[in-house]
C-alpha atoms as a PDB file:
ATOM      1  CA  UNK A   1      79.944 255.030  87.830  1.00  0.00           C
ATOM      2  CA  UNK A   2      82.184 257.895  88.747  1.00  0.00           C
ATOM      3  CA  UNK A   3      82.608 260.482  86.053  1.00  0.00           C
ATOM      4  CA  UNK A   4      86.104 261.402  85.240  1.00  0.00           C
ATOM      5  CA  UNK A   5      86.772 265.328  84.933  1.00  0.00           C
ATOM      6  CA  UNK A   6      88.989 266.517  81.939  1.00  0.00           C
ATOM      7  CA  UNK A   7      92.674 267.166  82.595  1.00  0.00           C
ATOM      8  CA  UNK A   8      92.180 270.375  82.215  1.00  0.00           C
ATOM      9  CA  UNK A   9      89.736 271.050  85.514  1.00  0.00           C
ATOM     10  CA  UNK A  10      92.950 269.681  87.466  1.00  0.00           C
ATOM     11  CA  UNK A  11      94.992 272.178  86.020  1.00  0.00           C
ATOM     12  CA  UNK A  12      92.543 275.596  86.538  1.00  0.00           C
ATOM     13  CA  UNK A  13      92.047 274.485  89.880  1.00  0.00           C
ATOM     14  CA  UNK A  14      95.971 274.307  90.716  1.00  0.00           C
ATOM     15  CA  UNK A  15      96.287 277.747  89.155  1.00  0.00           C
ATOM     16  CA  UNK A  16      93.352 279.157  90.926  1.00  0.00           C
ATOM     17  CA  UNK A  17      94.889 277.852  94.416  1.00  0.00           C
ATOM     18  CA  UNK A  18      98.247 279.292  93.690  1.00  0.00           C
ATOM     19  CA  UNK A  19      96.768 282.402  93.046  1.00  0.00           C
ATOM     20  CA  UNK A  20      94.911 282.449  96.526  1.00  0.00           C
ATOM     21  CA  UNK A  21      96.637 284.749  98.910  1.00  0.00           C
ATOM     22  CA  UNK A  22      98.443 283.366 101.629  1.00  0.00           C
ATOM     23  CA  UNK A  23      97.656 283.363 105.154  1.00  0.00           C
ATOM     24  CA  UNK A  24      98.483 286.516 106.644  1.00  0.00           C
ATOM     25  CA  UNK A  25     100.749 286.622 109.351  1.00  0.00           C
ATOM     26  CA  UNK A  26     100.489 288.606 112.607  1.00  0.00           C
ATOM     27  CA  UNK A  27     103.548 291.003 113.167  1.00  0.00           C
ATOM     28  CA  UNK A  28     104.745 290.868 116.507  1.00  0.00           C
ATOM     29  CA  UNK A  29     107.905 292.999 117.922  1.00  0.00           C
ATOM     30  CA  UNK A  30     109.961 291.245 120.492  1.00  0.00           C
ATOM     31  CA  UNK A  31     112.607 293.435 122.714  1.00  0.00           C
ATOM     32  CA  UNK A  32     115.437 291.588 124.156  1.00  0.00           C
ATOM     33  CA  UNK A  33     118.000 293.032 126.545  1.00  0.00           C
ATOM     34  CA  UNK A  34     121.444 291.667 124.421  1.00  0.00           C
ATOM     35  CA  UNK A  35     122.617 288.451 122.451  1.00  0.00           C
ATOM     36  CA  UNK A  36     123.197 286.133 125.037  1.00  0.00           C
ATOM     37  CA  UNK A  37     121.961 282.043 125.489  1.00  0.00           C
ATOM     38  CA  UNK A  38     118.962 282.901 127.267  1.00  0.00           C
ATOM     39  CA  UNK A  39     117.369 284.169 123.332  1.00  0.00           C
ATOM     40  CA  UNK A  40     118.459 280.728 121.644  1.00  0.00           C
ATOM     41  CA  UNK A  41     114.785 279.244 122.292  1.00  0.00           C
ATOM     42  CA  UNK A  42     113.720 282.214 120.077  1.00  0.00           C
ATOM     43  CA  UNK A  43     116.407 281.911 117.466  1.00  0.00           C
ATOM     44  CA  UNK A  44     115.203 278.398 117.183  1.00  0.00           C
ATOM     45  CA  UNK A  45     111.914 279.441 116.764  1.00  0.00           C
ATOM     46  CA  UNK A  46     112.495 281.612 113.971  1.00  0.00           C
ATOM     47  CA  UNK A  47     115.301 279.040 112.514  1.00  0.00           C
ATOM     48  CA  UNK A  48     112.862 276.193 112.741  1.00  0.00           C
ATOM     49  CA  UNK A  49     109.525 278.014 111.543  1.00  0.00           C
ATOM     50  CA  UNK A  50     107.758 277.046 114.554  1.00  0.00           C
ATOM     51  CA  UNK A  51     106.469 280.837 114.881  1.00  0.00           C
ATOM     52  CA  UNK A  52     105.613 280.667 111.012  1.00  0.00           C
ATOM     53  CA  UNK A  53     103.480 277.513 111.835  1.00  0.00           C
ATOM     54  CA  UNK A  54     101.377 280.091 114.384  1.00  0.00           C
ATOM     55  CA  UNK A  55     100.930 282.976 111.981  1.00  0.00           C
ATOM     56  CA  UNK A  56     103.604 284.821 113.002  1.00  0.00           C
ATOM     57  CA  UNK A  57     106.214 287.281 111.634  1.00  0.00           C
ATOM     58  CA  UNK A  58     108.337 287.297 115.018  1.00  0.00           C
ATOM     59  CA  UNK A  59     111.151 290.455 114.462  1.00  0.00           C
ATOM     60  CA  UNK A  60     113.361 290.466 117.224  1.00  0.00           C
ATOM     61  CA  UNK A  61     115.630 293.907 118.488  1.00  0.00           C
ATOM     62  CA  UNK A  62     118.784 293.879 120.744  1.00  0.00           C
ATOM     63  CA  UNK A  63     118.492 297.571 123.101  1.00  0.00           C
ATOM     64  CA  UNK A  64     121.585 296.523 125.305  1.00  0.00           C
ATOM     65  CA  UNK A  65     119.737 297.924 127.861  1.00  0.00           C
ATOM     66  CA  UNK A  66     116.356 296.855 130.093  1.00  0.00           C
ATOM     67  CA  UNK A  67     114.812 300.189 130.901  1.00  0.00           C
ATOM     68  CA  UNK A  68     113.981 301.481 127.220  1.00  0.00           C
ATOM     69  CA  UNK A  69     112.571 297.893 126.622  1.00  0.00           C
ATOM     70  CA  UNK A  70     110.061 298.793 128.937  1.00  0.00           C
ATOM     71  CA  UNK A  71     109.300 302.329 128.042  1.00  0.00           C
ATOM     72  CA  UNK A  72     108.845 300.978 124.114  1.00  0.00           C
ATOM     73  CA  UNK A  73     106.166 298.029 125.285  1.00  0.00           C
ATOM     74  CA  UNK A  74     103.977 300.787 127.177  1.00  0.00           C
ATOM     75  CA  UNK A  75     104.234 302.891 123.900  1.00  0.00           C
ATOM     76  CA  UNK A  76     102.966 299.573 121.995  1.00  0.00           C
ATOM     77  CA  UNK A  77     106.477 299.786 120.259  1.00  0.00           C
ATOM     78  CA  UNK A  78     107.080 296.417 120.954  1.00  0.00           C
ATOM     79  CA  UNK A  79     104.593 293.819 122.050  1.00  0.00           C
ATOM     80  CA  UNK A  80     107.179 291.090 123.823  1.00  0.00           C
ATOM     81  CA  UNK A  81     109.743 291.521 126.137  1.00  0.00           C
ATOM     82  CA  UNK A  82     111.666 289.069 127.341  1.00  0.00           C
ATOM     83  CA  UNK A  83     113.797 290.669 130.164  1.00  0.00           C
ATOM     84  CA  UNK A  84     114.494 291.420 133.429  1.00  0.00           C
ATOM     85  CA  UNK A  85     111.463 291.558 135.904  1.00  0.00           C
ATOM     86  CA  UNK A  86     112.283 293.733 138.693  1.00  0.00           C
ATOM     87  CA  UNK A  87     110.247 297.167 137.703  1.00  0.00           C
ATOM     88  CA  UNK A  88     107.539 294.940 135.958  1.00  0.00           C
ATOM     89  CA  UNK A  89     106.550 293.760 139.688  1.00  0.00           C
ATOM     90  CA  UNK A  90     107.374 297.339 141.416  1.00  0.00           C
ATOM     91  CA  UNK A  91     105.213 299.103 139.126  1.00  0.00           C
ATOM     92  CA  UNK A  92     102.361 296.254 139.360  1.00  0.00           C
ATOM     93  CA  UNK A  93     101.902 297.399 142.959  1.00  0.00           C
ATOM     94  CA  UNK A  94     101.320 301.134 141.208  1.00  0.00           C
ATOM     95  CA  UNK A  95      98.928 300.107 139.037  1.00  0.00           C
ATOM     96  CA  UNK A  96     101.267 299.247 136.377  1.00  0.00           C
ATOM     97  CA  UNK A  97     100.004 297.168 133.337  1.00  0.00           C
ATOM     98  CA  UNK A  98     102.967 295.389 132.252  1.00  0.00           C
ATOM     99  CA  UNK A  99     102.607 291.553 132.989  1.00  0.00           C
ATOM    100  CA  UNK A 100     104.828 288.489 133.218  1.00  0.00           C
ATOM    101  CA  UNK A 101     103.426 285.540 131.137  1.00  0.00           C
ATOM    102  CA  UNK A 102     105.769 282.728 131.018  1.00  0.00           C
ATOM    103  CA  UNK A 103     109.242 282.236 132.484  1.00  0.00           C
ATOM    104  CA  UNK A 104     112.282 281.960 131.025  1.00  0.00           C
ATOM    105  CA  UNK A 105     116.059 281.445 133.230  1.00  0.00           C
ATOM    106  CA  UNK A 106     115.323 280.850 136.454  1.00  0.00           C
ATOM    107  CA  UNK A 107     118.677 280.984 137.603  1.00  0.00           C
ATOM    108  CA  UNK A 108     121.542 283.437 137.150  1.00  0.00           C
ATOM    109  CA  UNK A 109     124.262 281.623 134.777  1.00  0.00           C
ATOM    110  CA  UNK A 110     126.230 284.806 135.280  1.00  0.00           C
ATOM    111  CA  UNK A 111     130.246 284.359 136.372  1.00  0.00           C
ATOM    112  CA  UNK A 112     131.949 286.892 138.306  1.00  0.00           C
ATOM    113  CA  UNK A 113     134.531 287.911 136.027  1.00  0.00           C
ATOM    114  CA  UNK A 114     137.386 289.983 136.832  1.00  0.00           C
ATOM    115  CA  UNK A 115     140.629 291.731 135.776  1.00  0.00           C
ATOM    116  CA  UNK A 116     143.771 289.120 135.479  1.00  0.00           C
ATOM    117  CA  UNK A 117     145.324 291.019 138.930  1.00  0.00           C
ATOM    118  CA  UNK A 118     141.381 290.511 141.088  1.00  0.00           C
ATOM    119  CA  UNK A 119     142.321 287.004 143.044  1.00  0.00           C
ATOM    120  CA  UNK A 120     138.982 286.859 145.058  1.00  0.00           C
ATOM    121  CA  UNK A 121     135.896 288.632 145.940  1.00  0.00           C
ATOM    122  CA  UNK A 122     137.961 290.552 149.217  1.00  0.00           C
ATOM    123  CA  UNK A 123     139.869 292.142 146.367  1.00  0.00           C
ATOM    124  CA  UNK A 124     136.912 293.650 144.790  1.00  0.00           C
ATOM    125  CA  UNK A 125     136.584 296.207 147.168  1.00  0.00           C
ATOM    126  CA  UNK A 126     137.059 299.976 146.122  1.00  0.00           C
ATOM    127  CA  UNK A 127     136.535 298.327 142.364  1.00  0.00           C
ATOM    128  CA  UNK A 128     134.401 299.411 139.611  1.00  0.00           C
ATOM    129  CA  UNK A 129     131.616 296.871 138.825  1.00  0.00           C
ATOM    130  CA  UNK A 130     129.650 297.070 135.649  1.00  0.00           C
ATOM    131  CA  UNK A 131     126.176 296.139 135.447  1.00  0.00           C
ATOM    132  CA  UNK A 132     123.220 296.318 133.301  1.00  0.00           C
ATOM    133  CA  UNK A 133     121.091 299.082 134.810  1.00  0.00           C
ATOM    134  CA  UNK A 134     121.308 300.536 138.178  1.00  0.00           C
ATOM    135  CA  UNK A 135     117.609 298.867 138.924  1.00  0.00           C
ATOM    136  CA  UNK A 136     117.300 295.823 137.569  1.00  0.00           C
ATOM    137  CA  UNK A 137     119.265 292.011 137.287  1.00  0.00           C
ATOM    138  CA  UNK A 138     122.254 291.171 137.950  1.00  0.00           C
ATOM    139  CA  UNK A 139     123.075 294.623 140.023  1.00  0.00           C
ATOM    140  CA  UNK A 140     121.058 293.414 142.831  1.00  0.00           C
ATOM    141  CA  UNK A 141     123.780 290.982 143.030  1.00  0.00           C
ATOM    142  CA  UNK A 142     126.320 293.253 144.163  1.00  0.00           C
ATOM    143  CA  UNK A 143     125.269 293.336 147.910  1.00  0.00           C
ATOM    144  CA  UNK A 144     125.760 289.312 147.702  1.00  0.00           C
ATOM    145  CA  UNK A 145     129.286 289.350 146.436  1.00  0.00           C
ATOM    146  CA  UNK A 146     130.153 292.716 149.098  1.00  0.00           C
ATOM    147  CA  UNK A 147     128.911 290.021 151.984  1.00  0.00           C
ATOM    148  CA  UNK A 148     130.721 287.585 150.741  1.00  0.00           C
ATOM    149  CA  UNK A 149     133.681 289.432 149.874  1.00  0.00           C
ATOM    150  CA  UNK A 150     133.517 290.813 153.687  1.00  0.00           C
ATOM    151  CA  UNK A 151     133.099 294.150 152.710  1.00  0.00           C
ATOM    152  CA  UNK A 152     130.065 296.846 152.369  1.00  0.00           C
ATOM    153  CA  UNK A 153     128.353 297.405 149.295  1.00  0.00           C
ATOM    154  CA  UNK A 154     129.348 300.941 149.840  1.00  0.00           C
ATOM    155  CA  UNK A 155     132.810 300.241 149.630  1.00  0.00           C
ATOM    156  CA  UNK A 156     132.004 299.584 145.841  1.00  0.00           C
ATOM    157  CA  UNK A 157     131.180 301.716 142.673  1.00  0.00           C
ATOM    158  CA  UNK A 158     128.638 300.398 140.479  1.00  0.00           C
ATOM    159  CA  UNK A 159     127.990 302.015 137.077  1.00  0.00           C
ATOM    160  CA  UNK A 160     125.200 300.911 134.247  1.00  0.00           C
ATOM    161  CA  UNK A 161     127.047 300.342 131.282  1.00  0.00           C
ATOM    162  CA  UNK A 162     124.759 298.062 129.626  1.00  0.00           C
ATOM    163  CA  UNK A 163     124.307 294.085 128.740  1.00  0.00           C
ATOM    164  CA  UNK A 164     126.975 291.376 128.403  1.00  0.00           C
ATOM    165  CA  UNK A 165     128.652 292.012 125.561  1.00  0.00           C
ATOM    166  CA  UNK A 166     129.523 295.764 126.188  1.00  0.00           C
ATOM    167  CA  UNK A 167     130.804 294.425 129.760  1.00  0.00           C
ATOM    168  CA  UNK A 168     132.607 292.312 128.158  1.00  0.00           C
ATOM    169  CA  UNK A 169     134.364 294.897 125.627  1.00  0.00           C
ATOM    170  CA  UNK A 170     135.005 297.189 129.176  1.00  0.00           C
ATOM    171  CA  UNK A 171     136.257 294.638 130.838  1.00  0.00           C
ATOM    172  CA  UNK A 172     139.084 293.952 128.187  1.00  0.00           C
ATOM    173  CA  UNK A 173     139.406 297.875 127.363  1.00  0.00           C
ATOM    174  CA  UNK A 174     140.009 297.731 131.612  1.00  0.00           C
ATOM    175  CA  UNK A 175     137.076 300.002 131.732  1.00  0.00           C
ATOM    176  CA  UNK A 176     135.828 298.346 134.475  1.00  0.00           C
ATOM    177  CA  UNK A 177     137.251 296.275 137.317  1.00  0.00           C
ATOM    178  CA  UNK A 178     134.280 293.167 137.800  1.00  0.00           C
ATOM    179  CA  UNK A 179     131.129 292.231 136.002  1.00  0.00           C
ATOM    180  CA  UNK A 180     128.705 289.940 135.723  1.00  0.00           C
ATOM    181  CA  UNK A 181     129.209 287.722 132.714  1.00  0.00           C
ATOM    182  CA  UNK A 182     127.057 284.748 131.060  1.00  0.00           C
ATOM    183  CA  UNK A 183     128.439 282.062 129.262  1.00  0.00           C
ATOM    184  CA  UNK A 184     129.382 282.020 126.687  1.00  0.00           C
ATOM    185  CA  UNK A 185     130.955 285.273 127.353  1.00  0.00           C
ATOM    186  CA  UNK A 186     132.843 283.943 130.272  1.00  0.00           C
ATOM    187  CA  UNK A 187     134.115 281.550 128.731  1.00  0.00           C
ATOM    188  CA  UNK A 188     135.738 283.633 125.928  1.00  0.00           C
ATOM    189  CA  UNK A 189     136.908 286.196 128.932  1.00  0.00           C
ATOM    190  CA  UNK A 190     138.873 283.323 130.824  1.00  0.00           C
ATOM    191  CA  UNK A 191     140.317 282.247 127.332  1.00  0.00           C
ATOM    192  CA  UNK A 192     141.604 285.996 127.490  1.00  0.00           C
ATOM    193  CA  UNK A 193     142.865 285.494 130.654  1.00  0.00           C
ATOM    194  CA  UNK A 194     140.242 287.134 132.954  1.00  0.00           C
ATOM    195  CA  UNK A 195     139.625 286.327 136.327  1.00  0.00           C
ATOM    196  CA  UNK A 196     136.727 283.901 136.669  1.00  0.00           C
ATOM    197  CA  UNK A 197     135.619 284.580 140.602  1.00  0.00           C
ATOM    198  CA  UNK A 198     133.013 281.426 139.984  1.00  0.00           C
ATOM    199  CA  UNK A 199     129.020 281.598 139.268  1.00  0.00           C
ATOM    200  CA  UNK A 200     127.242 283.912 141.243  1.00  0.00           C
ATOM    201  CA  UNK A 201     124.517 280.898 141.684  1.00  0.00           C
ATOM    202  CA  UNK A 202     126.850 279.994 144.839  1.00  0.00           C
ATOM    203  CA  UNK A 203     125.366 282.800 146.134  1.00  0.00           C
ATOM    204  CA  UNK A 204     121.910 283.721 145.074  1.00  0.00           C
ATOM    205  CA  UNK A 205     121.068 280.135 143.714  1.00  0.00           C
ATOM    206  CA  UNK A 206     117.387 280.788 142.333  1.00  0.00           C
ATOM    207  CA  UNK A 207     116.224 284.115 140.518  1.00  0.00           C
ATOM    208  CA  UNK A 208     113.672 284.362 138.001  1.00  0.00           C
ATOM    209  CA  UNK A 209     116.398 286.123 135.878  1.00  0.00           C
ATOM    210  CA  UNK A 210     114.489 286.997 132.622  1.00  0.00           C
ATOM    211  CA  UNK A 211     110.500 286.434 131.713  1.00  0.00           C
ATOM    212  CA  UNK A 212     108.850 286.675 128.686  1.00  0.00           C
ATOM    213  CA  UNK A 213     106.412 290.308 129.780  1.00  0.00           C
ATOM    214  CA  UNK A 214     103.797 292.354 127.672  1.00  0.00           C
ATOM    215  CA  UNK A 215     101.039 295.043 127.860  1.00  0.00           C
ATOM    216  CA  UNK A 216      98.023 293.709 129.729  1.00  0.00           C
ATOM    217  CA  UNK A 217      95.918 295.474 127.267  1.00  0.00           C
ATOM    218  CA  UNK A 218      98.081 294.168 124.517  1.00  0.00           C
ATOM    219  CA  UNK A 219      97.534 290.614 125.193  1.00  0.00           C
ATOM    220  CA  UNK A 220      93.748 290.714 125.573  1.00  0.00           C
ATOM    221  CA  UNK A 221      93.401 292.274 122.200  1.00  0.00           C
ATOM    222  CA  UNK A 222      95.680 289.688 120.644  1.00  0.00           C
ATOM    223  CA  UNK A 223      95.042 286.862 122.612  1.00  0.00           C
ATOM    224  CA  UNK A 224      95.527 284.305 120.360  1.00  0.00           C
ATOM    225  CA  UNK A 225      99.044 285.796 118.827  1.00  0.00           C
ATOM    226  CA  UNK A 226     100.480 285.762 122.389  1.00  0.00           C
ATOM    227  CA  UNK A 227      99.563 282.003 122.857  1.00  0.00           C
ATOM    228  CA  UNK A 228     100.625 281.048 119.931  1.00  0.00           C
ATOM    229  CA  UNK A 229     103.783 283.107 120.460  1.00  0.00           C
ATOM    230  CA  UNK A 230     104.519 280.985 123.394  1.00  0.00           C
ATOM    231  CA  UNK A 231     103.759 277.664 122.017  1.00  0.00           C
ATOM    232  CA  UNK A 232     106.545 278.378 119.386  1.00  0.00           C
ATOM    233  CA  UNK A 233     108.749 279.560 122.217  1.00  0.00           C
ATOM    234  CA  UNK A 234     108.553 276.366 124.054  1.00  0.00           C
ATOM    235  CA  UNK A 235     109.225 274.495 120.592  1.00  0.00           C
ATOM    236  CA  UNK A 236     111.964 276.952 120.479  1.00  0.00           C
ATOM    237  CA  UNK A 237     113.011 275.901 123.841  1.00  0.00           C
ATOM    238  CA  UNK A 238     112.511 272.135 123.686  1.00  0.00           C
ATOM    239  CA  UNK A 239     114.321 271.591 120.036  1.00  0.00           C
ATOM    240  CA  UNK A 240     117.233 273.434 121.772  1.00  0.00           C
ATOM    241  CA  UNK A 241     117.793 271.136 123.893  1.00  0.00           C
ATOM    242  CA  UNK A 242     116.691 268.276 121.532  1.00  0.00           C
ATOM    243  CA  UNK A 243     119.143 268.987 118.858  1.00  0.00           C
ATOM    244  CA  UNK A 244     122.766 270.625 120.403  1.00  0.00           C
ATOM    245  CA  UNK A 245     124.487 270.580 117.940  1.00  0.00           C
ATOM    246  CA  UNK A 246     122.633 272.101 115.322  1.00  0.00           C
ATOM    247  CA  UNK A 247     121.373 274.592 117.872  1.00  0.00           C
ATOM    248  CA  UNK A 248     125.357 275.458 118.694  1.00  0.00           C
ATOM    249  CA  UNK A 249     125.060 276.461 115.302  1.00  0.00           C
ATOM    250  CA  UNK A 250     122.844 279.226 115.205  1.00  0.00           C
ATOM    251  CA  UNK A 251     124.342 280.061 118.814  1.00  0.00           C
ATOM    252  CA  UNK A 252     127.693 280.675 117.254  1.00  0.00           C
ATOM    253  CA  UNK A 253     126.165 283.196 114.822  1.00  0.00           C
ATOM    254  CA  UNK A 254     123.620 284.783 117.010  1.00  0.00           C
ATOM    255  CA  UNK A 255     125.832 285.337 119.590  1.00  0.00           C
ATOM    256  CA  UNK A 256     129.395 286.243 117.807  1.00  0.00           C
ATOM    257  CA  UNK A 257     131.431 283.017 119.246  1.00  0.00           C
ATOM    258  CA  UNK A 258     132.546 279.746 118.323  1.00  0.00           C
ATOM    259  CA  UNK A 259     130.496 276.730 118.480  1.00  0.00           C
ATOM    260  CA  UNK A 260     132.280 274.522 120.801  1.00  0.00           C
ATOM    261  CA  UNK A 261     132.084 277.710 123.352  1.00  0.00           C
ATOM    262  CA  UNK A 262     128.081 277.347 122.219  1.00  0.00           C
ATOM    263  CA  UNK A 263     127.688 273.413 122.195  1.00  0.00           C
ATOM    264  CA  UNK A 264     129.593 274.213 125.689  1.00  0.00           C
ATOM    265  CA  UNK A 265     126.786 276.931 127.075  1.00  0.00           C
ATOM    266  CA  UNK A 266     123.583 274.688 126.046  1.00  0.00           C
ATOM    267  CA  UNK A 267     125.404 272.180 128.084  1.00  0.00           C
ATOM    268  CA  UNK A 268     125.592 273.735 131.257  1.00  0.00           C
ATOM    269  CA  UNK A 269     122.488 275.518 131.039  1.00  0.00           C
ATOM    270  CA  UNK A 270     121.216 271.813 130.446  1.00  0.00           C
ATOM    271  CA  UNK A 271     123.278 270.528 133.263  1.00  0.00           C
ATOM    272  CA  UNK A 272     122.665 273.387 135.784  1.00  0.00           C
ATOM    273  CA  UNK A 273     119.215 273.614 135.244  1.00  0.00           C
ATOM    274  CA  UNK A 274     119.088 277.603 133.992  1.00  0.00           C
ATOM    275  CA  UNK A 275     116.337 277.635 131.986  1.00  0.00           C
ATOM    276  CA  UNK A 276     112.423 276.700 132.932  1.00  0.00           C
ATOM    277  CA  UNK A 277     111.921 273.915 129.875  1.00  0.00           C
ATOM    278  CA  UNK A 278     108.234 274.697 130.420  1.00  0.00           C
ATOM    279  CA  UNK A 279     108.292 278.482 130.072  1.00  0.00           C
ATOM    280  CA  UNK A 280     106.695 278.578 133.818  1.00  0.00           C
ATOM    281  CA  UNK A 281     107.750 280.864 136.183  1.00  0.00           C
ATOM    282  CA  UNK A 282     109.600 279.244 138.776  1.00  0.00           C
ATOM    283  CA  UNK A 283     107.748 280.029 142.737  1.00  0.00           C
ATOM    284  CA  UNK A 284     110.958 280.188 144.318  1.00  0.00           C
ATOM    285  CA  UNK A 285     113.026 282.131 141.780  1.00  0.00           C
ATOM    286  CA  UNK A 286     109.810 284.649 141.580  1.00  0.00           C
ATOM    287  CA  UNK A 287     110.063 284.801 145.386  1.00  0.00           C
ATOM    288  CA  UNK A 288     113.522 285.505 145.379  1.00  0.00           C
ATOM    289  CA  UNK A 289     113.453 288.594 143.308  1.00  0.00           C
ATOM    290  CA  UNK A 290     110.715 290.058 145.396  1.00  0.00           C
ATOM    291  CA  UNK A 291     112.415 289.826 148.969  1.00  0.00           C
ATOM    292  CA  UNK A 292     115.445 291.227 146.962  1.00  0.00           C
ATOM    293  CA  UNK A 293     113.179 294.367 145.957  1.00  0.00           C
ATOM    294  CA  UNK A 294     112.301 295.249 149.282  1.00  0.00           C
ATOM    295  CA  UNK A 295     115.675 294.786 150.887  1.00  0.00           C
ATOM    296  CA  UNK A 296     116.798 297.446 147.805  1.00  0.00           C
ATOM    297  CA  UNK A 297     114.188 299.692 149.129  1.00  0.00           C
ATOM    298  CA  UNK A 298     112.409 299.100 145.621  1.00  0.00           C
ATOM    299  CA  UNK A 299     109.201 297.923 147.209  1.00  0.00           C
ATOM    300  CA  UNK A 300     108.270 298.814 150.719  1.00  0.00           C
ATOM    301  CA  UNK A 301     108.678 296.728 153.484  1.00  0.00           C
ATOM    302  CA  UNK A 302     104.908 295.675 154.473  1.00  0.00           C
ATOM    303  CA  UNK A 303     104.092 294.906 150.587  1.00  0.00           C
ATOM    304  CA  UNK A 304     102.477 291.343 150.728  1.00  0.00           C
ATOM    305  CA  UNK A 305     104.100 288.952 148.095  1.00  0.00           C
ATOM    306  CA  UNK A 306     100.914 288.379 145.600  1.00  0.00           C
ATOM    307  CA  UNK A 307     102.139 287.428 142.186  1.00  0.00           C
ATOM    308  CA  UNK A 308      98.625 287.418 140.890  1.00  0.00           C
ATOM    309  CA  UNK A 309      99.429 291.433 140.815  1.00  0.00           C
ATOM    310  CA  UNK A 310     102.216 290.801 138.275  1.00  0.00           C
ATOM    311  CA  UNK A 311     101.832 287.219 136.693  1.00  0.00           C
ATOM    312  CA  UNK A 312      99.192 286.164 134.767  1.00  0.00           C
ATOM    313  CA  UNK A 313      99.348 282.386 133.545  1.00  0.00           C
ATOM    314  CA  UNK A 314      96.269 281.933 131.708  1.00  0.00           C
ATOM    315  CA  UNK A 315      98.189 282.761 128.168  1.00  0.00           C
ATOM    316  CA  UNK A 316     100.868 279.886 128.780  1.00  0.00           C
ATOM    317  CA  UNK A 317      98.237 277.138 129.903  1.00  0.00           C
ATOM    318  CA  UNK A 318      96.231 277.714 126.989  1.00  0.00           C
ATOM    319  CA  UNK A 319      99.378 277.543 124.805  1.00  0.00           C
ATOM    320  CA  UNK A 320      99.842 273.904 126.585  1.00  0.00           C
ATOM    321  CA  UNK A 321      96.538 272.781 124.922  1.00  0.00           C
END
């Protein structure tokens, strides 16, 4: 016969399990170049407590700007960076220990946007083009839009002036002449009555525009926080696509615009295939960047394309477990 323990047993164990402390979560700093749709999987993340559910106290800061990202993740400032890739894979070939772990937008969703009297990309010639840094993302997409303009990219002036949303305060200040905008940025700038030249995808259809990146030494030590990191981030990545609507939501916060202009930018990233649902880093976007490097100059010439030098996909496939 079972034995029945008093009411009062039930009642010193509840208080002695309230008063056990609570898991203890791993801090983990995560750069980001500026608030634009590519960071939504992240938002939902947070917004959703799937990096909670890992252990994880994920605190996210904007730099509106890609080089001191980098310099703060060597310094062990930040652990995550999700960002442009270009000096990750430059410096990789100098012994550089910075390493790309999962993907992210494998495409540019950028639109060349332009002041009301810039018709086409002929008339951007002798204009001043904004861009994010003078190394890294979208300016290597300058030369493309000279070609197809028909002029030289000499015949340009290119400034860094930092990420999307400073562009997009110069470009209605008349700051600058051109830049490359997101959505939903470009969407707000056409609504202002900006010239929208049409997506720079027309011309360099597959980048690996951002990827999440952090210190090799980093991510041995803390294995198990950087694959849990990334399963959240694909949870991030799959709800936002999963639930629109109430994604738009945080969108319209995190990003200072409305939600139909948000409900509108997880649509087309949906519809042109932007972002790499998987978090894997996309061969032929990867590719892409590297034969841009060493046209730039960036890399030399007889480099051999190895991304085993600057990729390392053991984190992500253990996160897929």
């Amino acid at each position: 016969m079972t034995r029945m323990l008093p009411r009062c047993f039930y009642g010193i164990a509840l208080l002695m399990l309230a008063s056990l402390p609570a898991r203890a979560e791993t801090t983990i700093n995560m750069a980001v170049v500026s608030r634009t749709v590519f960071y939504l999987p992240a938002w939902m993340a947070e917004k959703q407590g799937f990096f909670k559910a890992e252990g994880l106290d994920v605190k996210m800061k904007v730099y509106d700007s890609s080089e001191p990202i980098f310099v703060d993740l060597r310094k062990n400032q930040q652990q995550i960076a999700v960002a442009s890739i270009e000096s990750v894979i430059a410096e990789a070939y100098k012994g550089g220990k910075v390493r790309i772990v999962a993907g992210g937008a494998k495409r540019p969703p950028h639109f060349i946007i332009a002041q009301p009297e810039i018709k086409t990309l002929a008339d951007l010639k002798g204009k001043l083009i904004g861009v994010v840094s003078m190394h890294e993302g979208t300016t290597f997409f300058v030369a493309d839009m000279a070609k197809a303009g028909g002029f030289k990219l000499s015949d340009v002036k290119v400034e860094a002036v930092g990420g999307s949303p400073t562009r997009q305060r110069l470009l209605k200040e008349k700051k600058i002449d051109a830049g490359l905008q997101p959505y939903p940025l470009s969407y707000e700038a056409e609504a202002a009555g900006l010239t929208n030249l049409g997506p720079i995808a027309n011309l360099v259809p597959d980048y690996q525009f951002i990827s999440v990146m952090v210190d090799e030494d980093w991510a041995k030590a803390n294995r198990t926080a950087l694959v849990g990191f990334l399963r959240a981030l694909r949870k991030g990545t799959e709800y936002m696509f999963a639930h629109p609507d109430d994604s738009a939501e945080v969108a319209a916060k995190e990003l200072n615009t409305t939600v139909p202009f948000a409900r509108r930018a997880i649509a087309d990233t949906e519809k042109m295939d932007i972002m790499s649902r998987d978090l894997s880093v996309a061969p032929a976007s990867l590719r892409r960047v590297f034969d841009i490097m060493k046209e730039d100059g960036a890399i030399g010439r007889d480099v051999p394309f190895d991304p085993t030098k600057f990729v390392d996909g053991s984190y992500l496939m253990e996160s897929r477990k």
